[in-house]
PDB file of N, CA and C in Angstrom:
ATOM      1  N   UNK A   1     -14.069   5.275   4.552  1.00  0.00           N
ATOM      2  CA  UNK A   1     -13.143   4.344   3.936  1.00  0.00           C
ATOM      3  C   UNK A   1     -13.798   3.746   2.695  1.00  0.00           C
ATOM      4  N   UNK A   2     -12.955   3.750   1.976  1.00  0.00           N
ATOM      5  CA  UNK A   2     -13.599   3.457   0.249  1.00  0.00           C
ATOM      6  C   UNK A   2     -13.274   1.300  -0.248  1.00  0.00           C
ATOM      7  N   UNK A   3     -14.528   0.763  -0.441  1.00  0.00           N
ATOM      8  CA  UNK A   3     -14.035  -0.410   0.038  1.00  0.00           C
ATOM      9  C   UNK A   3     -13.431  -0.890  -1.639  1.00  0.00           C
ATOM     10  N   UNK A   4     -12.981  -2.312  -1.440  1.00  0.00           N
ATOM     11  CA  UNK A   4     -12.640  -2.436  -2.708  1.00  0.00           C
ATOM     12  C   UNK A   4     -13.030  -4.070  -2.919  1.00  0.00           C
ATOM     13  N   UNK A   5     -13.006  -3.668  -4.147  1.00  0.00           N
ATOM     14  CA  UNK A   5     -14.003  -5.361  -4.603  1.00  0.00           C
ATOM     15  C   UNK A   5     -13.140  -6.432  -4.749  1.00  0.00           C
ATOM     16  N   UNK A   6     -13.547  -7.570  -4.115  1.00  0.00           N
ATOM     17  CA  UNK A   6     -13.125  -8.613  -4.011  1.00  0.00           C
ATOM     18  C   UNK A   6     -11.989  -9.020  -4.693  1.00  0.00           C
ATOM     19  N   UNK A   7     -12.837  -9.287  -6.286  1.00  0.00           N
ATOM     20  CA  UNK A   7     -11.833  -9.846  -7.253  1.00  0.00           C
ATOM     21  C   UNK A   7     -10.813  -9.047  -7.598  1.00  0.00           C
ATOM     22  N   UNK A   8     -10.531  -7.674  -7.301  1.00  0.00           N
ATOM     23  CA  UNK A   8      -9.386  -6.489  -7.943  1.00  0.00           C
ATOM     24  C   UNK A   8      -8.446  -6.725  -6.766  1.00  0.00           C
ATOM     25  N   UNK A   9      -8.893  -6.778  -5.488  1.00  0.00           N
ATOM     26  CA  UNK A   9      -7.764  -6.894  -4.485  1.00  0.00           C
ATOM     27  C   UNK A   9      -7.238  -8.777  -4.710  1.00  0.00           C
ATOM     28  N   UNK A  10      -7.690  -9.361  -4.831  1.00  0.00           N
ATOM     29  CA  UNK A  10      -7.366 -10.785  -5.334  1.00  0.00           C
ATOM     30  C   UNK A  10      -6.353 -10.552  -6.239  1.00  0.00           C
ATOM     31  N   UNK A  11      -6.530  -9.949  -7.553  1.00  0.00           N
ATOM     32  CA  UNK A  11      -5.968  -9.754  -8.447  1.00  0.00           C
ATOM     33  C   UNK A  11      -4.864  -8.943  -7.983  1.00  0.00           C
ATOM     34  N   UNK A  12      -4.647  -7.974  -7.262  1.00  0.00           N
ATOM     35  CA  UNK A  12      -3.676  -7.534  -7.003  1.00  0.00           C
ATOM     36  C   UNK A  12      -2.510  -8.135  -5.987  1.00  0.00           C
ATOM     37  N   UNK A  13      -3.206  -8.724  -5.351  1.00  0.00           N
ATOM     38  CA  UNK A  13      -2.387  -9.516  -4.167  1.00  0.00           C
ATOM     39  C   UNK A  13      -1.453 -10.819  -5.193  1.00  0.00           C
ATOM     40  N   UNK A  14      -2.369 -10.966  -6.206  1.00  0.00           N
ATOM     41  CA  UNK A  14      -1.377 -12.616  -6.870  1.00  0.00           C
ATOM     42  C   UNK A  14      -0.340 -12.029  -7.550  1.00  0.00           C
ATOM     43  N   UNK A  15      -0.066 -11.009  -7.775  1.00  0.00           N
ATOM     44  CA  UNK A  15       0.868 -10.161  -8.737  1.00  0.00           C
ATOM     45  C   UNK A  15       2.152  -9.922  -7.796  1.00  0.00           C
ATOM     46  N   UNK A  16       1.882 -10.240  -6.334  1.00  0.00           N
ATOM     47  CA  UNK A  16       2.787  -9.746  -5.360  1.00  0.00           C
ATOM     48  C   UNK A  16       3.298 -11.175  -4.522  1.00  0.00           C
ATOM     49  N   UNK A  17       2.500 -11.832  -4.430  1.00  0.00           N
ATOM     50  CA  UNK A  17       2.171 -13.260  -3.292  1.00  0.00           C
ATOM     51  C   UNK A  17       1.817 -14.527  -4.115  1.00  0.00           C
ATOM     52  N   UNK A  18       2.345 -15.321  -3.330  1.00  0.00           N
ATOM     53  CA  UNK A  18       1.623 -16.766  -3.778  1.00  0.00           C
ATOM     54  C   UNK A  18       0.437 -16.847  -3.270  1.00  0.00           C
ATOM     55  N   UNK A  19       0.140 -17.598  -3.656  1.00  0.00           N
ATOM     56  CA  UNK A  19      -1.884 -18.413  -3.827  1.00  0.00           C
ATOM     57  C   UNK A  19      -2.017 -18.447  -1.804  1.00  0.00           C
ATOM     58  N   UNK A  20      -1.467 -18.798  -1.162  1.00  0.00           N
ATOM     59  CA  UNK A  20      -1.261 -19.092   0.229  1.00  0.00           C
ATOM     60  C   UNK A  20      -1.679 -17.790   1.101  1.00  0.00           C
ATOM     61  N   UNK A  21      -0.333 -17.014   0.503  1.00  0.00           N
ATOM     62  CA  UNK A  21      -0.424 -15.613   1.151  1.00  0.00           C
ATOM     63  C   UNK A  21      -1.719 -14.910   1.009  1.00  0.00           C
ATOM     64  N   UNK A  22      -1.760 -14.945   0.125  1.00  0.00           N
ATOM     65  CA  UNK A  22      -2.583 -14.191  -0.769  1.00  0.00           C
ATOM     66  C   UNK A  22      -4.362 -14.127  -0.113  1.00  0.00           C
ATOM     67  N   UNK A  23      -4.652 -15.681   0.110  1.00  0.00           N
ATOM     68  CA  UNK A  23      -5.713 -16.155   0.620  1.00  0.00           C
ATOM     69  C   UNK A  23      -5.496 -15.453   2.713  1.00  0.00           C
ATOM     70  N   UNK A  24      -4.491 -16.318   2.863  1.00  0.00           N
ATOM     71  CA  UNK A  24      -4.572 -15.220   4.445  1.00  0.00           C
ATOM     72  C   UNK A  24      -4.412 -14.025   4.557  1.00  0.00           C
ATOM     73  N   UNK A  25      -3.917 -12.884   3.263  1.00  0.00           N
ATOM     74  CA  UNK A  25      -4.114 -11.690   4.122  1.00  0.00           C
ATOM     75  C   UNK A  25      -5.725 -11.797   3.600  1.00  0.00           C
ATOM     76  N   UNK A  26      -6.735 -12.020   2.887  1.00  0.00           N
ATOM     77  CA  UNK A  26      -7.499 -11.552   2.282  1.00  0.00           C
ATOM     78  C   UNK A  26      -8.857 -11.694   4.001  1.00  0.00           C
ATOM     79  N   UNK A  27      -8.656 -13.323   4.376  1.00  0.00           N
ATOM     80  CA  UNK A  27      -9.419 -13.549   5.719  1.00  0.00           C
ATOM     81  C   UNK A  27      -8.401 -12.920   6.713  1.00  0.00           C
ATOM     82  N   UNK A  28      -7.286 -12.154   6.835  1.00  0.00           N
ATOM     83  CA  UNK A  28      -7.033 -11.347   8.001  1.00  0.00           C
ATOM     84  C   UNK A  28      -5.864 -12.310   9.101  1.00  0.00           C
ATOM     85  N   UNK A  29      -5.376 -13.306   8.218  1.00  0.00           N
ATOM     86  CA  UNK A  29      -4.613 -14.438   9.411  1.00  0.00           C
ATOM     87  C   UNK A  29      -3.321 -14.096   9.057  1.00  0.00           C
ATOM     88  N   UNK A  30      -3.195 -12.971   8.200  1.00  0.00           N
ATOM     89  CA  UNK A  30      -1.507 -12.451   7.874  1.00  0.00           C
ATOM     90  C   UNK A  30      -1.707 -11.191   7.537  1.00  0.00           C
ATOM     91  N   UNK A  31      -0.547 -10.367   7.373  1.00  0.00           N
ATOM     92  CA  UNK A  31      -0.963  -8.440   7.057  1.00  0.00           C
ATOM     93  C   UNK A  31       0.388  -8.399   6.634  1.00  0.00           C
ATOM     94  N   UNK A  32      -0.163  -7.288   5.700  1.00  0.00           N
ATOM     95  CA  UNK A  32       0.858  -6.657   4.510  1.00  0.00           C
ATOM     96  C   UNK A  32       1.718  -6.136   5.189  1.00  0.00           C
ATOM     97  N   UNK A  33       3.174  -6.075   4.672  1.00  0.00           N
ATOM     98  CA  UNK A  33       3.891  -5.378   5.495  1.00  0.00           C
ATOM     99  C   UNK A  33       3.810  -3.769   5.789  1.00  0.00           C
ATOM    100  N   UNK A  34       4.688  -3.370   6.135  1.00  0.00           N
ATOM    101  CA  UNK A  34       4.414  -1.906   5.826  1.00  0.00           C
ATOM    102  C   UNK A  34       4.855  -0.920   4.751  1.00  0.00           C
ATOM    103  N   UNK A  35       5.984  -2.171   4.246  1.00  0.00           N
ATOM    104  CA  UNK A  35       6.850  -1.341   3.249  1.00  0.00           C
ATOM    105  C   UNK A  35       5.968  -1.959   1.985  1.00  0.00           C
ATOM    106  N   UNK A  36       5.016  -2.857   1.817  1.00  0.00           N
ATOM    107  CA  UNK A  36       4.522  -3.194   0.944  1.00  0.00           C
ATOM    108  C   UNK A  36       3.227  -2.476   0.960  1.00  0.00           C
ATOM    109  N   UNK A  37       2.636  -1.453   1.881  1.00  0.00           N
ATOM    110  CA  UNK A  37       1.521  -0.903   1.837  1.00  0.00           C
ATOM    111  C   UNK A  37       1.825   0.070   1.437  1.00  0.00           C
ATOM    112  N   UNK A  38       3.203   0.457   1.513  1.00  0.00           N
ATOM    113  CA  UNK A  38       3.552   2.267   0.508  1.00  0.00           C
ATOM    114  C   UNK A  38       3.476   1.818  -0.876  1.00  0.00           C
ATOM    115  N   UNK A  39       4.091   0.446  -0.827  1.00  0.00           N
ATOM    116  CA  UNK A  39       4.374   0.256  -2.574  1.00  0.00           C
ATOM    117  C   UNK A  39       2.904   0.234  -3.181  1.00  0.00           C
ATOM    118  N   UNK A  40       1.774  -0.686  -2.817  1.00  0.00           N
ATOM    119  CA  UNK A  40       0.461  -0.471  -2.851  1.00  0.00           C
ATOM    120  C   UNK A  40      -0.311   0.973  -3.270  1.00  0.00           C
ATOM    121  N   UNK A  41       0.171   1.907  -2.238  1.00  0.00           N
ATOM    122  CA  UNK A  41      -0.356   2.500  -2.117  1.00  0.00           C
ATOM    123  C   UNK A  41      -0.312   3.959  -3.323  1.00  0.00           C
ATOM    124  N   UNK A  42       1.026   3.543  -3.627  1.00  0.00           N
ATOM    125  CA  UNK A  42       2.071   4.180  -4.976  1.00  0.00           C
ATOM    126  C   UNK A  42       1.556   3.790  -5.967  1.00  0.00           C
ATOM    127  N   UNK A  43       1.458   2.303  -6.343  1.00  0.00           N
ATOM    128  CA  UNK A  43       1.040   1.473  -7.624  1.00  0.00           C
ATOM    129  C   UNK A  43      -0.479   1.920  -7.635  1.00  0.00           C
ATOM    130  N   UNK A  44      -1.706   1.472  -6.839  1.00  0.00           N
ATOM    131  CA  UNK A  44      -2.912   1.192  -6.948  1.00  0.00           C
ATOM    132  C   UNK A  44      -3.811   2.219  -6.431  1.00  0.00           C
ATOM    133  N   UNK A  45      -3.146   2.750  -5.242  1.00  0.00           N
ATOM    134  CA  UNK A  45      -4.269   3.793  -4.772  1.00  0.00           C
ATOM    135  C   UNK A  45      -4.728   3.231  -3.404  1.00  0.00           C
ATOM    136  N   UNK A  46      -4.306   2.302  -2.699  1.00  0.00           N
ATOM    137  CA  UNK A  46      -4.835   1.690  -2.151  1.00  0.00           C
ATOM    138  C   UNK A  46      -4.193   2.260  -0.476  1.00  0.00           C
ATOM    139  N   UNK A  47      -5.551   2.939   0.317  1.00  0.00           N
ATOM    140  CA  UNK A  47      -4.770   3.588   1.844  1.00  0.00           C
ATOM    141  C   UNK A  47      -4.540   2.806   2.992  1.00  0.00           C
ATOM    142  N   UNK A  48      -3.670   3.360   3.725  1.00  0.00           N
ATOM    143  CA  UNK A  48      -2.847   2.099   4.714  1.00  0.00           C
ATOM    144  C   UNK A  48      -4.335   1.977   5.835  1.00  0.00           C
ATOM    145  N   UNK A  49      -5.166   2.605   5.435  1.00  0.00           N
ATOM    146  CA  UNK A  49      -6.465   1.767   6.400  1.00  0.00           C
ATOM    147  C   UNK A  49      -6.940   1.066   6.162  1.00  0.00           C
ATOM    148  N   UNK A  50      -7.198   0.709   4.805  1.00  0.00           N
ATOM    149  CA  UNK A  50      -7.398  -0.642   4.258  1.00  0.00           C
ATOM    150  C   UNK A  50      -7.000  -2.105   4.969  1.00  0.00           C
ATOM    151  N   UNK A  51      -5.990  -1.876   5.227  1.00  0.00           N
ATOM    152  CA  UNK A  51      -4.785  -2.925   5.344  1.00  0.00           C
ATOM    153  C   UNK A  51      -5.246  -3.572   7.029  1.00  0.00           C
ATOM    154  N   UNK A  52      -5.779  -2.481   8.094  1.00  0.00           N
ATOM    155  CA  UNK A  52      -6.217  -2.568   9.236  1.00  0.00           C
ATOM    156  C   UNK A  52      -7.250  -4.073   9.409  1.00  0.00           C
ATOM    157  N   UNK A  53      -8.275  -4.268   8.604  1.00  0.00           N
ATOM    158  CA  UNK A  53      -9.124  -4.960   8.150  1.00  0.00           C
ATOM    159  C   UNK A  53      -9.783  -4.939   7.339  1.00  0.00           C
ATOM    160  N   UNK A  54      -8.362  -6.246   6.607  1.00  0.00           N
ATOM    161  CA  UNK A  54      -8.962  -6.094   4.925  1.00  0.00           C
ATOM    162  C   UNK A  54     -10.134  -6.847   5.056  1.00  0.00           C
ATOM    163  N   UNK A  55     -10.621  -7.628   5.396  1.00  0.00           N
ATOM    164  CA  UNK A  55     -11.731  -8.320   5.318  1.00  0.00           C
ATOM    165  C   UNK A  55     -13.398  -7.589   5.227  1.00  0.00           C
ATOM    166  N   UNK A  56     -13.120  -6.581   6.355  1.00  0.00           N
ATOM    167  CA  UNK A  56     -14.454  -5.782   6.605  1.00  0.00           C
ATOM    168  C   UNK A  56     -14.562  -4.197   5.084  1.00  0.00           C
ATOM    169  N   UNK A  57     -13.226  -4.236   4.793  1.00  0.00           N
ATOM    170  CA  UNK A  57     -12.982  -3.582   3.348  1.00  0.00           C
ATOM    171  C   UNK A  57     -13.470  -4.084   2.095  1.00  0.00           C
ATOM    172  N   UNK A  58     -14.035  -5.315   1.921  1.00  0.00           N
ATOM    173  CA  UNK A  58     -13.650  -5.655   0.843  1.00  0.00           C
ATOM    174  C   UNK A  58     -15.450  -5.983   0.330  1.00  0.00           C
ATOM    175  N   UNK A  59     -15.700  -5.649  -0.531  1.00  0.00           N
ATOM    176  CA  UNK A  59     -17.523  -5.727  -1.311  1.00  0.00           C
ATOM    177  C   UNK A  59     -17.257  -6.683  -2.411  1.00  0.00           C
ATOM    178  N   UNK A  60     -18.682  -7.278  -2.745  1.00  0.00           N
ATOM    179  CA  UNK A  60     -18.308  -8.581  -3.295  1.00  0.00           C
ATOM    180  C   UNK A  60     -17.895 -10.117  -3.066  1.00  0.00           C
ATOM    181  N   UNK A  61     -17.833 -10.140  -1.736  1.00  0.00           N
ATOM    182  CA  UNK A  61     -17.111 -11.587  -1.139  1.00  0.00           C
ATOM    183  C   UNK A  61     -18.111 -12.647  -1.748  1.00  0.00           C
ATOM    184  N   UNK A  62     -17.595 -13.925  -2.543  1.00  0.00           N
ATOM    185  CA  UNK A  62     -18.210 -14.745  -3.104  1.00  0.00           C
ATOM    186  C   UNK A  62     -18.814 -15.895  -1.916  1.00  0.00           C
ATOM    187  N   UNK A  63     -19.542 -16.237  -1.752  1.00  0.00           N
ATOM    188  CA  UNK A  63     -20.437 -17.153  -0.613  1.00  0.00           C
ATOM    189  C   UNK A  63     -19.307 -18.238  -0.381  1.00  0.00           C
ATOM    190  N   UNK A  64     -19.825 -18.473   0.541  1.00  0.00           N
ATOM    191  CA  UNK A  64     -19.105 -20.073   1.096  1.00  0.00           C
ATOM    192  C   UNK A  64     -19.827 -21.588   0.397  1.00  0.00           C
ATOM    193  N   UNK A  65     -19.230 -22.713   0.356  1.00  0.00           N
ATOM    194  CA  UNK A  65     -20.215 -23.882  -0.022  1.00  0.00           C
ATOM    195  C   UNK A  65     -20.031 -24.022  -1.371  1.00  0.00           C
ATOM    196  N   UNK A  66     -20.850 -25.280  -1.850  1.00  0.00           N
ATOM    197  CA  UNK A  66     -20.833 -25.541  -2.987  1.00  0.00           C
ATOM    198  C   UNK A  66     -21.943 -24.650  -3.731  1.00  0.00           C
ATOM    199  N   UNK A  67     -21.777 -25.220  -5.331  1.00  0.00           N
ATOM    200  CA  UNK A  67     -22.448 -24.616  -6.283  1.00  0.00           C
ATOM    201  C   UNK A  67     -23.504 -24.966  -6.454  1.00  0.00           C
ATOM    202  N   UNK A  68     -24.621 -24.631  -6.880  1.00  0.00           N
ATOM    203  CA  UNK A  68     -25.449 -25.635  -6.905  1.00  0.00           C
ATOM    204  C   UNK A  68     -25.035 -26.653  -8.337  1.00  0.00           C
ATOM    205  N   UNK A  69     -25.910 -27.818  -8.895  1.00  0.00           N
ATOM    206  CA  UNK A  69     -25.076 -28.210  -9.967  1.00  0.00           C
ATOM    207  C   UNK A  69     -26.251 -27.791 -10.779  1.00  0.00           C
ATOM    208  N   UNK A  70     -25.546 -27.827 -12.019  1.00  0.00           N
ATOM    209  CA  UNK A  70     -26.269 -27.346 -13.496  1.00  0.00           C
ATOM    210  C   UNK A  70     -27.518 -28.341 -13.817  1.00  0.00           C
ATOM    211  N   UNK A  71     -29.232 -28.203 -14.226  1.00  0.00           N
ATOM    212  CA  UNK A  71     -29.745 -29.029 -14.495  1.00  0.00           C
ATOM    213  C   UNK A  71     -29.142 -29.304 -16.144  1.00  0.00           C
ATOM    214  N   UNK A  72     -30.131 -30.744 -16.083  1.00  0.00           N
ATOM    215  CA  UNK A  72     -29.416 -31.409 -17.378  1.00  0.00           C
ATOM    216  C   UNK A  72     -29.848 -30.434 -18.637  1.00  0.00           C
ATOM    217  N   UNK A  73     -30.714 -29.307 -18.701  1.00  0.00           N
ATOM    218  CA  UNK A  73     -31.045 -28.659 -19.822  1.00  0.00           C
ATOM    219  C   UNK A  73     -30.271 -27.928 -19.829  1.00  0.00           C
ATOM    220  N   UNK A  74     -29.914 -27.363 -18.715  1.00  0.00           N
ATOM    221  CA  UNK A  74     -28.852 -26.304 -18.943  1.00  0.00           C
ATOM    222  C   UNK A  74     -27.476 -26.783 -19.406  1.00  0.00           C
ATOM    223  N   UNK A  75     -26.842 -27.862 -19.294  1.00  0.00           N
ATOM    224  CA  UNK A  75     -25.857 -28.398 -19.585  1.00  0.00           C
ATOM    225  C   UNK A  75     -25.789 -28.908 -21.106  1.00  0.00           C
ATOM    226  N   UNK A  76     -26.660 -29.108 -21.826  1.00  0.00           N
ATOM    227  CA  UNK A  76     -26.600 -28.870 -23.158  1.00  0.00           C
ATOM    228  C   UNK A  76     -26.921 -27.854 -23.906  1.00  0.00           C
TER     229      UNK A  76
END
């Protein structure tokens, strides 16, 4: 299974879904339909195994937590 990077499936999901949706299918607490995984799959390339668990699919996941903050040199 060919995984796909974070920010492109993000990007593709907001083109289809609101900000809401979008975020639960990505952690797995909602799933694409089925008629929306042909359309997917038509548009992007993207195979209906994907869709099984998108979460364990996906490379790139940005960390949890805050940022660290900028020192003051770097900020000017």
């Amino acid at each position: 299974m060919k995984k796909i990077d974070y920010y492109k499936i993000t990007k593709i999901l907001k083109k289809h879904y609101s900000e809401s949706m979008t975020r639960d299918i990505k952690i797995n607490k909602r799933r694409v339909s089925f008629k929306k995984q042909i359309e997917f799959k038509r548009l992007y390339g993207i195979p209906h195994e994907f869709w099984v668990d998108v979460r364990s699919n996906l490379t790139n996941i940005p960390k949890r937590g805050r940022k660290p903050k900028k020192s003051v040199s770097e900020r000017a």
